[in-house]
C-alpha atoms as a PDB file:
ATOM      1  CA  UNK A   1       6.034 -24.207   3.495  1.00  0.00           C
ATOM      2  CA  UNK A   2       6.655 -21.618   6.001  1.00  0.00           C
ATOM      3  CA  UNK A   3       4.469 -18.289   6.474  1.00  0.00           C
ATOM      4  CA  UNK A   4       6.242 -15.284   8.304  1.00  0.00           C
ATOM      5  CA  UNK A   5       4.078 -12.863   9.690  1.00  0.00           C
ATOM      6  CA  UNK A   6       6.056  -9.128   9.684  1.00  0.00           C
ATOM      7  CA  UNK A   7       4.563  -6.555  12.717  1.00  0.00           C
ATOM      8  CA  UNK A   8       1.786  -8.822  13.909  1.00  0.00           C
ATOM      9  CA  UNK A   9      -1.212  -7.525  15.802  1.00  0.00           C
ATOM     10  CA  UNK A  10      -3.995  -9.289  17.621  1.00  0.00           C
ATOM     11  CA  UNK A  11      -6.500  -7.930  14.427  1.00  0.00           C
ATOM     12  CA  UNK A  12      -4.042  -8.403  11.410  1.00  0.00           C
ATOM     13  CA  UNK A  13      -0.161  -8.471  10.543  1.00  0.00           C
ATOM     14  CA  UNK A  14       1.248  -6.033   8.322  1.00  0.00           C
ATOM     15  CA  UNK A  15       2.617  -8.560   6.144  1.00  0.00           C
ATOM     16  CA  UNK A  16       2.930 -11.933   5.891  1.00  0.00           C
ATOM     17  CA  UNK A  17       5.419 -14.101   3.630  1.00  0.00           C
ATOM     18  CA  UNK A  18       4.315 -17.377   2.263  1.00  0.00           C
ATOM     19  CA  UNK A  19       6.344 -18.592  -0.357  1.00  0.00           C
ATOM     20  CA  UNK A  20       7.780 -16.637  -2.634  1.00  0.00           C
ATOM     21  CA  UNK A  21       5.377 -13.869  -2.047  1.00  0.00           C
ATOM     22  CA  UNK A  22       4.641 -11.212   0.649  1.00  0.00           C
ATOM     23  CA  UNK A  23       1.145  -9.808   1.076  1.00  0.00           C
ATOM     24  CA  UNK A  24       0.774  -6.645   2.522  1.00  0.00           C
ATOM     25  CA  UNK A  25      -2.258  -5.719   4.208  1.00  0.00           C
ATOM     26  CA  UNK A  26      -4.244  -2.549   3.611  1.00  0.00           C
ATOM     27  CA  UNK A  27      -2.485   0.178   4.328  1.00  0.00           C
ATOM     28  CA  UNK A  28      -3.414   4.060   5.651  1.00  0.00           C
ATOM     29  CA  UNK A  29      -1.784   7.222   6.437  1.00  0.00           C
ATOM     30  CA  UNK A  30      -0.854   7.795  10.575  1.00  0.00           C
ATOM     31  CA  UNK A  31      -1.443  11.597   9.692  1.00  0.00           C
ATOM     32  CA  UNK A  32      -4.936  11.862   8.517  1.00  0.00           C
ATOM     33  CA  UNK A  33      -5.146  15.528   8.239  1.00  0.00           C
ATOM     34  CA  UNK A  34      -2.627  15.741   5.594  1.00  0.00           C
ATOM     35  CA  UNK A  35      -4.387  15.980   1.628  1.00  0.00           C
ATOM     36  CA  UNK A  36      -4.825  13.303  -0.245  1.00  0.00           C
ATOM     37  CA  UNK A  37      -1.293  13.284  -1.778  1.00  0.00           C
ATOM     38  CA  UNK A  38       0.367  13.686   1.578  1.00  0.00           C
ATOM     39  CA  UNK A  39      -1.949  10.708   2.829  1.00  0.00           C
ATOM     40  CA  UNK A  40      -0.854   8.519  -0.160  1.00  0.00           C
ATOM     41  CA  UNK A  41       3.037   9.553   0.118  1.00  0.00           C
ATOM     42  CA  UNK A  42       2.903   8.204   3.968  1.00  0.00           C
ATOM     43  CA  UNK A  43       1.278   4.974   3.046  1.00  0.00           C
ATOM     44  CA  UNK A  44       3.926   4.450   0.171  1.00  0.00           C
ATOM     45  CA  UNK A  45       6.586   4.874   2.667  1.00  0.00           C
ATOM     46  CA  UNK A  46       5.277   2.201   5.046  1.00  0.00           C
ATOM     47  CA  UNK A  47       5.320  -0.199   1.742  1.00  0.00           C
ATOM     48  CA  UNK A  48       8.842   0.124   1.106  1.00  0.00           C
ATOM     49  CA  UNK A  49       9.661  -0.172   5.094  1.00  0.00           C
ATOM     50  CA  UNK A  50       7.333  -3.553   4.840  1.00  0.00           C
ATOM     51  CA  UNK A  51       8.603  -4.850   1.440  1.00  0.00           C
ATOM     52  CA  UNK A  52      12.163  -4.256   2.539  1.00  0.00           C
ATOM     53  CA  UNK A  53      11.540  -6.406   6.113  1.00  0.00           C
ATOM     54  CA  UNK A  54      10.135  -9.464   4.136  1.00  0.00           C
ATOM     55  CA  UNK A  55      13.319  -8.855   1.275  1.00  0.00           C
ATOM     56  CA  UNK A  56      11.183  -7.108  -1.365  1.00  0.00           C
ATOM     57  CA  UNK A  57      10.797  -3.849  -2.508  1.00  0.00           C
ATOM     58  CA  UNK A  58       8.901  -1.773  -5.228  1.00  0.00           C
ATOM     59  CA  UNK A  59      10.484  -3.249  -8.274  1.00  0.00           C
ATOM     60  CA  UNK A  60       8.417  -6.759  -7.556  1.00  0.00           C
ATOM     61  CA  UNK A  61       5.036  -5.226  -6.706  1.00  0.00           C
ATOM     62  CA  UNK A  62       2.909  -7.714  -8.548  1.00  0.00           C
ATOM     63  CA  UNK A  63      -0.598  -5.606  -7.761  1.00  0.00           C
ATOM     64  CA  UNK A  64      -1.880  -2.936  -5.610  1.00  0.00           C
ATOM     65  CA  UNK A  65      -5.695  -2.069  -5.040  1.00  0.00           C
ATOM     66  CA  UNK A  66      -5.932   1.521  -4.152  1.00  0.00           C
ATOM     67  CA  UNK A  67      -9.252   2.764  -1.886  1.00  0.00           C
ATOM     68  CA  UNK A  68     -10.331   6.837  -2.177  1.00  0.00           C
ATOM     69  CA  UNK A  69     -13.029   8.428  -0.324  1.00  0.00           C
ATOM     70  CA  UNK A  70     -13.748  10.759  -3.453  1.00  0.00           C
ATOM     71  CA  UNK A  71     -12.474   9.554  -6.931  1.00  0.00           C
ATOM     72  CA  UNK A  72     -12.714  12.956  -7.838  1.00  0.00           C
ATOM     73  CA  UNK A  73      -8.780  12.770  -6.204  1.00  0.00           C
ATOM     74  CA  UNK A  74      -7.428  10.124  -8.403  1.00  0.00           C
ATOM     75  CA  UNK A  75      -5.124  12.771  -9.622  1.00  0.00           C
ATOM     76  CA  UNK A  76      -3.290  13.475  -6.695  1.00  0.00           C
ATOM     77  CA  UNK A  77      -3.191  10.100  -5.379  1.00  0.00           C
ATOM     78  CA  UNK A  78      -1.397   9.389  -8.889  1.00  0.00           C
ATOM     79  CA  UNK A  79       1.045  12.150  -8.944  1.00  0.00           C
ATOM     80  CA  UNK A  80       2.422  10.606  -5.310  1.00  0.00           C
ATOM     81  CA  UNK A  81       2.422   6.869  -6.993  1.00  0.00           C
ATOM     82  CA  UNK A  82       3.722   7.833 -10.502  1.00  0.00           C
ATOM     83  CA  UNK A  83       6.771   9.677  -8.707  1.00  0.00           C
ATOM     84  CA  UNK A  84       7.315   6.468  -6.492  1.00  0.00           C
ATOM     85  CA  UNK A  85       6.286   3.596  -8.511  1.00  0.00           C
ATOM     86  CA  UNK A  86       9.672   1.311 -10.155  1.00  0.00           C
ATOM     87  CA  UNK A  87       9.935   2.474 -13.840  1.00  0.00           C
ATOM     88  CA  UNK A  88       8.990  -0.807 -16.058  1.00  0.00           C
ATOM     89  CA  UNK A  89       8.035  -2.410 -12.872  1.00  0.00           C
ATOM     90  CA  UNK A  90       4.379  -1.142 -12.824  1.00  0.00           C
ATOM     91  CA  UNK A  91       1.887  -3.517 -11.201  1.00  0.00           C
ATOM     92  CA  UNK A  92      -1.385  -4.454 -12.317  1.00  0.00           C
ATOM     93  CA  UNK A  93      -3.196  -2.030 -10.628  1.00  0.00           C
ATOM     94  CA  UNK A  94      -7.350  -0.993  -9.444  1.00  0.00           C
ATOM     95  CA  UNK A  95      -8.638   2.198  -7.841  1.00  0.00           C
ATOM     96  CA  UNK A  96     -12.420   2.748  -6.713  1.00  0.00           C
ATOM     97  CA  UNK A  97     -13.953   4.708  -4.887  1.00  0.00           C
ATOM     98  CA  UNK A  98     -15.234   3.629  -1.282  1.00  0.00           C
ATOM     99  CA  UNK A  99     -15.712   4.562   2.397  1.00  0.00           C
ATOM    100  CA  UNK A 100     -12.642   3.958   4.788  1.00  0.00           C
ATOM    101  CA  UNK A 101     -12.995   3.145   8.620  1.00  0.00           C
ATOM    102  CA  UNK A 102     -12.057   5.998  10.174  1.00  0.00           C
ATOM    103  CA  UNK A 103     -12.631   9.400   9.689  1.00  0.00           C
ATOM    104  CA  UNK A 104     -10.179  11.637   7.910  1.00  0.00           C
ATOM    105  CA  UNK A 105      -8.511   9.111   5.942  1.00  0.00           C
ATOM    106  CA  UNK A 106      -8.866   9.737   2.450  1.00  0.00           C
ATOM    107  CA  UNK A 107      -6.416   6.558   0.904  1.00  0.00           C
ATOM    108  CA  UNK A 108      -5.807   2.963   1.537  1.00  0.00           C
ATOM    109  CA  UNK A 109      -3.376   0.930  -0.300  1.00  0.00           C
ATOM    110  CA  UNK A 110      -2.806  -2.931  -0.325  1.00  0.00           C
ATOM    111  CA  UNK A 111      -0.196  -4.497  -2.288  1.00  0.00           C
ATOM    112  CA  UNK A 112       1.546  -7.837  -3.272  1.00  0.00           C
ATOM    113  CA  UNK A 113       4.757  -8.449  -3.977  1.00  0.00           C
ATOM    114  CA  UNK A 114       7.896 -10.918  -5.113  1.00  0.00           C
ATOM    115  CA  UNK A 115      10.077 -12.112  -2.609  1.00  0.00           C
END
């Protein structure tokens, strides 16, 4: 079986198709002085510009794992992914609370999807 590897770097590829599933890899914001909803609005952007280059999109999501810097923010990181998320097409989904690695950013997003 093949494996396509979508904007490959020498650390990691932004996604990578193996079957009939693309993996995306953890995602964060280019502009890390926007808020936390403005952070989270970027990433979901660069999902559907991923999902879309390996013949996906939103309605297939089969999970996401969502990383915050303060919990206490879960709010606004959910007002950005309710208006975005496929209606009926929600994925099984975590949030918790961690540390990023690099300053500023405040979300970081990983999903898998149908092909």
């Amino acid at each position: 079986m093949t494996i396509r590897r979508i904007k490959p770097g020498p650390r990691m590829s932004g996604a990578v198709v193996h079957g009939n599933t693309v993996y995306l890899a953890g995602l964060t914001a280019d502009d890390a002085t926007q808020d936390v909803m403005g952070q989270t609005r970027q990433i979901l952007a660069k999902i559907d510009e991923l999902l879309a280059e390996a013949g996906s999109d939103k309605s297939k999501i089969l999970s996401a794992n969502i990383w915050l810097t303060d919990i206490g923010t879960w709010g606004q990181m959910n007002e950005a992914w309710d208006a975005w998320v496929s209606p009926g097409n929600t994925p099984a989904r975590a949030t918790v609370e961690t540390r990023l690695a690099r300053p500023g950013l405040s979300v970081e997003i990983m999903v898998q999807a149908a092909v």
